[in-house]
Protein backbone atom coordinates (compact mmCIF):
# COMPACT_ATOMS: atom_id res chain seq x y z
CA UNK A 1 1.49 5.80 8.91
CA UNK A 2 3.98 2.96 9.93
CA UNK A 3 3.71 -0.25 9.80
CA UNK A 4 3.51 -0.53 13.53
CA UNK A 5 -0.11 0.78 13.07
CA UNK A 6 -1.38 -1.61 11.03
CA UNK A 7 0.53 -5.18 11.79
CA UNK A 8 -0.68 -7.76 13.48
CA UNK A 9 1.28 -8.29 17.22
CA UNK A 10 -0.38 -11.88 18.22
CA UNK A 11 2.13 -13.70 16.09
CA UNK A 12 1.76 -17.87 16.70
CA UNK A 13 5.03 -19.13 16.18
CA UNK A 14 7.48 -22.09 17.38
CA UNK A 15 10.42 -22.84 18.89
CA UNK A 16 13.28 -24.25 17.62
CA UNK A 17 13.12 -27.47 19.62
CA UNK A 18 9.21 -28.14 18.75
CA UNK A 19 9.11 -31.49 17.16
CA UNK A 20 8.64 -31.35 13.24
CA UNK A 21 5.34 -33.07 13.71
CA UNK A 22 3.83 -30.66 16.30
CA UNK A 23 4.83 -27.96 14.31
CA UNK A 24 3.00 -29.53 11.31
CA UNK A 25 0.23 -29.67 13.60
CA UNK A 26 0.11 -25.96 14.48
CA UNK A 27 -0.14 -25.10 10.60
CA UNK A 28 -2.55 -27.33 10.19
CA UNK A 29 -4.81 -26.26 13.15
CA UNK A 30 -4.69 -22.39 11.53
CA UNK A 31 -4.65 -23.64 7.78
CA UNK A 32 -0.99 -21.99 7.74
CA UNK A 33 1.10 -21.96 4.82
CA UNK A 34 4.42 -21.40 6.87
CA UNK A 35 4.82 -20.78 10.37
CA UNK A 36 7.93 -18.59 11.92
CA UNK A 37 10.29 -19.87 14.21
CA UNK A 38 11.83 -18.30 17.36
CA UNK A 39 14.94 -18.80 19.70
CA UNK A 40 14.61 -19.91 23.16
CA UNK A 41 15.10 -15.81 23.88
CA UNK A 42 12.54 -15.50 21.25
CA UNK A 43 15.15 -14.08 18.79
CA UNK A 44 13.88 -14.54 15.26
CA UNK A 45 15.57 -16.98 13.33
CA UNK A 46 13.03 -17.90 10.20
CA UNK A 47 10.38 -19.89 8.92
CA UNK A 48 8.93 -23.48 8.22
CA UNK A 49 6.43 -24.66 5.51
CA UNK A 50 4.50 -27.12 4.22
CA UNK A 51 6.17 -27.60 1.08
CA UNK A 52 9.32 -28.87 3.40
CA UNK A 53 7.36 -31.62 5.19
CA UNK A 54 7.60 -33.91 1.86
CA UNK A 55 10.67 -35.64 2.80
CA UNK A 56 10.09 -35.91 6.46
CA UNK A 57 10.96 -39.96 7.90
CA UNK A 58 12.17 -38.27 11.04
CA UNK A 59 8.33 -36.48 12.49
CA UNK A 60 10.23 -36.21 16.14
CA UNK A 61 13.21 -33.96 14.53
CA UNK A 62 13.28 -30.49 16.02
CA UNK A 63 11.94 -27.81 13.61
CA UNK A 64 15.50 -25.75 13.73
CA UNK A 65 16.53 -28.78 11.33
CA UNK A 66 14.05 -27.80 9.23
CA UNK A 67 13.89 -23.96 8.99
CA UNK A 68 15.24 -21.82 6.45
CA UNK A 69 15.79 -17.88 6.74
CA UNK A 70 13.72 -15.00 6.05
CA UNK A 71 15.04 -12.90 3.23
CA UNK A 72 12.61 -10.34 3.50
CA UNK A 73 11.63 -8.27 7.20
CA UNK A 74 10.48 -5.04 7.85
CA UNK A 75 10.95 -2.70 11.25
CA UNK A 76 7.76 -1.38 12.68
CA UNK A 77 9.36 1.84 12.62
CA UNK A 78 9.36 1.61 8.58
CA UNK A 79 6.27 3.54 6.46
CA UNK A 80 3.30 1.31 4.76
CA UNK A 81 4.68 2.16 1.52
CA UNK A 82 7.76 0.71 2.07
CA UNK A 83 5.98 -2.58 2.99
CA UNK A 84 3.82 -2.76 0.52
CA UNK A 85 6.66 -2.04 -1.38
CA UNK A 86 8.85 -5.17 -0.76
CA UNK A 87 5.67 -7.43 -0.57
CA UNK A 88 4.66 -6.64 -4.23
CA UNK A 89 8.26 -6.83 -5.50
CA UNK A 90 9.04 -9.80 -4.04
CA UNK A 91 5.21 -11.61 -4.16
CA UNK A 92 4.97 -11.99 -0.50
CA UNK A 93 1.94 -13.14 1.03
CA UNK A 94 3.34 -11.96 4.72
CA UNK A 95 6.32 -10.00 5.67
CA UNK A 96 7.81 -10.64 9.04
CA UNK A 97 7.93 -6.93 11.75
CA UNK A 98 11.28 -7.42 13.74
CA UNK A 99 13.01 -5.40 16.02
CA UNK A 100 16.16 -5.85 17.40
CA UNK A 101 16.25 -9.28 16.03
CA UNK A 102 12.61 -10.36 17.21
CA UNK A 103 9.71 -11.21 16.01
CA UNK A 104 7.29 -8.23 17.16
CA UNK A 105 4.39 -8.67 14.34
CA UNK A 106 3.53 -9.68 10.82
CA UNK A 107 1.92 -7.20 7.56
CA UNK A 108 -0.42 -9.73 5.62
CA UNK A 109 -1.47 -8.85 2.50
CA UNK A 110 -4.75 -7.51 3.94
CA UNK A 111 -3.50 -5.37 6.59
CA UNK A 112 -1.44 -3.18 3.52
CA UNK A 113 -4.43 -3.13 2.11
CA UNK A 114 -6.71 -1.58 4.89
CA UNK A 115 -3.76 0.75 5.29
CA UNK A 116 -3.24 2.07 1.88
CA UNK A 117 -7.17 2.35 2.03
CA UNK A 118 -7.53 4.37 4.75
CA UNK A 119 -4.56 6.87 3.56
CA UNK A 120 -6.51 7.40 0.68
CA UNK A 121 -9.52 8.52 2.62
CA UNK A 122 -11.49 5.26 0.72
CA UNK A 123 -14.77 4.80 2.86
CA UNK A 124 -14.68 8.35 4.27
CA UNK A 125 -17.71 9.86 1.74
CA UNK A 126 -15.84 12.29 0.00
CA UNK A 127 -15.57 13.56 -4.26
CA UNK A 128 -13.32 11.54 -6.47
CA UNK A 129 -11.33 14.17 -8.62
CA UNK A 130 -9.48 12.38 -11.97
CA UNK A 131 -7.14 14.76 -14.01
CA UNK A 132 -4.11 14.66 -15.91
CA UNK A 133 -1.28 16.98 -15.32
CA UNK A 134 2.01 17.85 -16.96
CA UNK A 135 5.61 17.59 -15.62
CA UNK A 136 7.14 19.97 -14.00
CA UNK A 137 4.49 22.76 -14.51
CA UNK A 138 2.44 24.61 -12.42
CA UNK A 139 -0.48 22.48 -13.35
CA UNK A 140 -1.16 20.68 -9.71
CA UNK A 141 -1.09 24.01 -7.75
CA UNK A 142 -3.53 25.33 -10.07
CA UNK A 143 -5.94 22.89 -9.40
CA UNK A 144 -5.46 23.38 -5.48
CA UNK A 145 -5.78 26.44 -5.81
CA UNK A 146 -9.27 25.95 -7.53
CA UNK A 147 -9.68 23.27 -4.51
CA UNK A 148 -9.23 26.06 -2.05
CA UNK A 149 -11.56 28.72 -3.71
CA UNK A 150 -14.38 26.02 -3.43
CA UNK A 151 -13.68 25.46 0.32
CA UNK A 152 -12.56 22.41 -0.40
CA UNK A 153 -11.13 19.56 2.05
CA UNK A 154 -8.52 17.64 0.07
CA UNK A 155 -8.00 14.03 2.08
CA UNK A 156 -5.81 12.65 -0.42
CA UNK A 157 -4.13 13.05 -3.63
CA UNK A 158 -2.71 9.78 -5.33
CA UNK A 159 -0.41 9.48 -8.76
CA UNK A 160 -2.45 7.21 -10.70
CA UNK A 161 -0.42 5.07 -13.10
CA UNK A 162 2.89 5.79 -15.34
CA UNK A 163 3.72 8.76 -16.16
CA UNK A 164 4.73 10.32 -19.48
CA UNK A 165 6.67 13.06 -21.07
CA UNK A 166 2.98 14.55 -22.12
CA UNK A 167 1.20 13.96 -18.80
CA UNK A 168 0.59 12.57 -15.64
CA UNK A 169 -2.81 11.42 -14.25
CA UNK A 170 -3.91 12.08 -10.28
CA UNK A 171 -6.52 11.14 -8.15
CA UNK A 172 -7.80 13.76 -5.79
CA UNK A 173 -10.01 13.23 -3.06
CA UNK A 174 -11.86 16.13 -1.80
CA UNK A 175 -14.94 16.70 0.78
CA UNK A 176 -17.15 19.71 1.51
CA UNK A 177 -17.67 20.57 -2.25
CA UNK A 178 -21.62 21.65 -2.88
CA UNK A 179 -21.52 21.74 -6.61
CA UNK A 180 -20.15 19.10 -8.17
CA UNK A 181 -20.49 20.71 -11.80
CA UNK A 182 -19.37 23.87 -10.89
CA UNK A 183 -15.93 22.74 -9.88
CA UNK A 184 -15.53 20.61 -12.94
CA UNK A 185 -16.09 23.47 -15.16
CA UNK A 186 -13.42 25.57 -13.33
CA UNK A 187 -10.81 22.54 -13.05
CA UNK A 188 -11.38 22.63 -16.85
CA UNK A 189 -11.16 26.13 -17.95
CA UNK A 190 -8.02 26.57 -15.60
CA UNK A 191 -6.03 23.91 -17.14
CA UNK A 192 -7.03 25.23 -20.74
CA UNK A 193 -6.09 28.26 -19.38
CA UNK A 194 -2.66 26.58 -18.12
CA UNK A 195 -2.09 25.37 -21.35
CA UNK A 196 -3.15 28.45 -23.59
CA UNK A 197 -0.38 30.67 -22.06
CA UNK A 198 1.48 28.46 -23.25
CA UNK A 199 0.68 29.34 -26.57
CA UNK A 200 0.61 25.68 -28.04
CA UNK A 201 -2.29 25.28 -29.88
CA UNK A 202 -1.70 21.32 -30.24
CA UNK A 203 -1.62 21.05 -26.22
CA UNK A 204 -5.13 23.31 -26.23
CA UNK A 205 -6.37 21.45 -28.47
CA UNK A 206 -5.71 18.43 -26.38
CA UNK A 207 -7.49 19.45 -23.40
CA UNK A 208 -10.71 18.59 -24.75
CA UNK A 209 -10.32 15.17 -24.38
CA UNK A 210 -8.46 15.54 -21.02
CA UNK A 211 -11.61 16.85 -19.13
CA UNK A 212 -11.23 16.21 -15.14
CA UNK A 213 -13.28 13.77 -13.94
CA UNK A 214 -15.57 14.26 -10.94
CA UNK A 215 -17.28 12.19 -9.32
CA UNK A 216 -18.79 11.08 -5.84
CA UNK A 217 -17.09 8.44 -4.23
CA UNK A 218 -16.85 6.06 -1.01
């Protein structure tokens, strides 16, 4: 998914000649924090806040006085991840969408939400599938395979957390599995299995308290 899927296009903005005090308006109006401002050709050239009203004496002074630039933009071309990405790095509450210098939409924290949701099938009714894995081992293929035998649908399959040099743990999320029990068994008795032919009895042994967990979920 990209982030032209998910942003929001009806962007309220100013120019650069609005007044400050109409501009302070605007935010006020929405309950904005910061409002973006545009060119007269609409080309993007940054933002306004509240926080920079404070030394105002001027209210009539046009808002390009005022603004500052954005640091932080995203095309619309670019993947969720990536926003989501520079938002959490960089504590964004919004991230400005431009193309070819303009202002085409904004990601709020909200719409990266709904989008990371929905790629990881949250809300579509399907089996929650928590395991841990080691590095670079056959251990993840294994457990599709397992998937596959059971006629499973797999609709997502996250990385949950660090990793370590011992293990990794996933999230799997699977539909059209009938017994529930039945497939936790197998997950378990493949990746003892896994870790037997290895012959390391200290990672057998460890398996037992690394059973998958299944479960249904929303």
């Amino acid at each position: 998914m990209n982030v032209s899927h998910y942003m929001q296009r009806d962007v309220i903005t100013v120019s650069v000649d609005t007044p400050i005090n109409k501009a302070k308006a605007i935010m006020d109006e929405n309950n904005f924090g910061l409002v973006f401002v545009i060119d007269k050709d609409t080309t993007f050239t940054g933002f306004i806040s509240q926080g920079m009203f404070k030394e105002i004496k001027d209210w009539e002074t046009p808002v390009e006085k005022l603004a500052m630039p954005t640091r932080f933009t995203i095309s619309p071309t670019e993947t969720i991840e990536k926003a989501a990405w520079i938002m959490h790095a960089n504590r964004l509450v919004l991230l400005p969408v431009v193309e070819e210098n303009r202002l085409v939409g904004i990601m709020t924290q909200l719409n990266v939400l709904a989008a990371l949701a929905n790629m990881a099938g949250i809300g579509l009714g399907s089996m929650r599938i928590t395991l841990k894995i080691r590095p670079e081992t056959d251990d993840l293929y294994r457990v599709l395979e397992v998937l596959n035998q059971f006629q499973g649908k797999v609709i997502s399959l996250l990385r949950a957390g660090e990793a370590n040099e011992e293990y990794e743990r996933v999230i799997i999320r699977v539909q059209q599995i009938e017994d529930k029990e039945a497939l936790q068994t197998k997950l378990e008795a493949i990746l003892r299995e896994s870790r037997a032919s290895k012959s390391d009895k200290a990672e057998v042994k460890r398996i037992d308290n690394q059973v998958p967990e299944v479960c249904d979920a929303q």
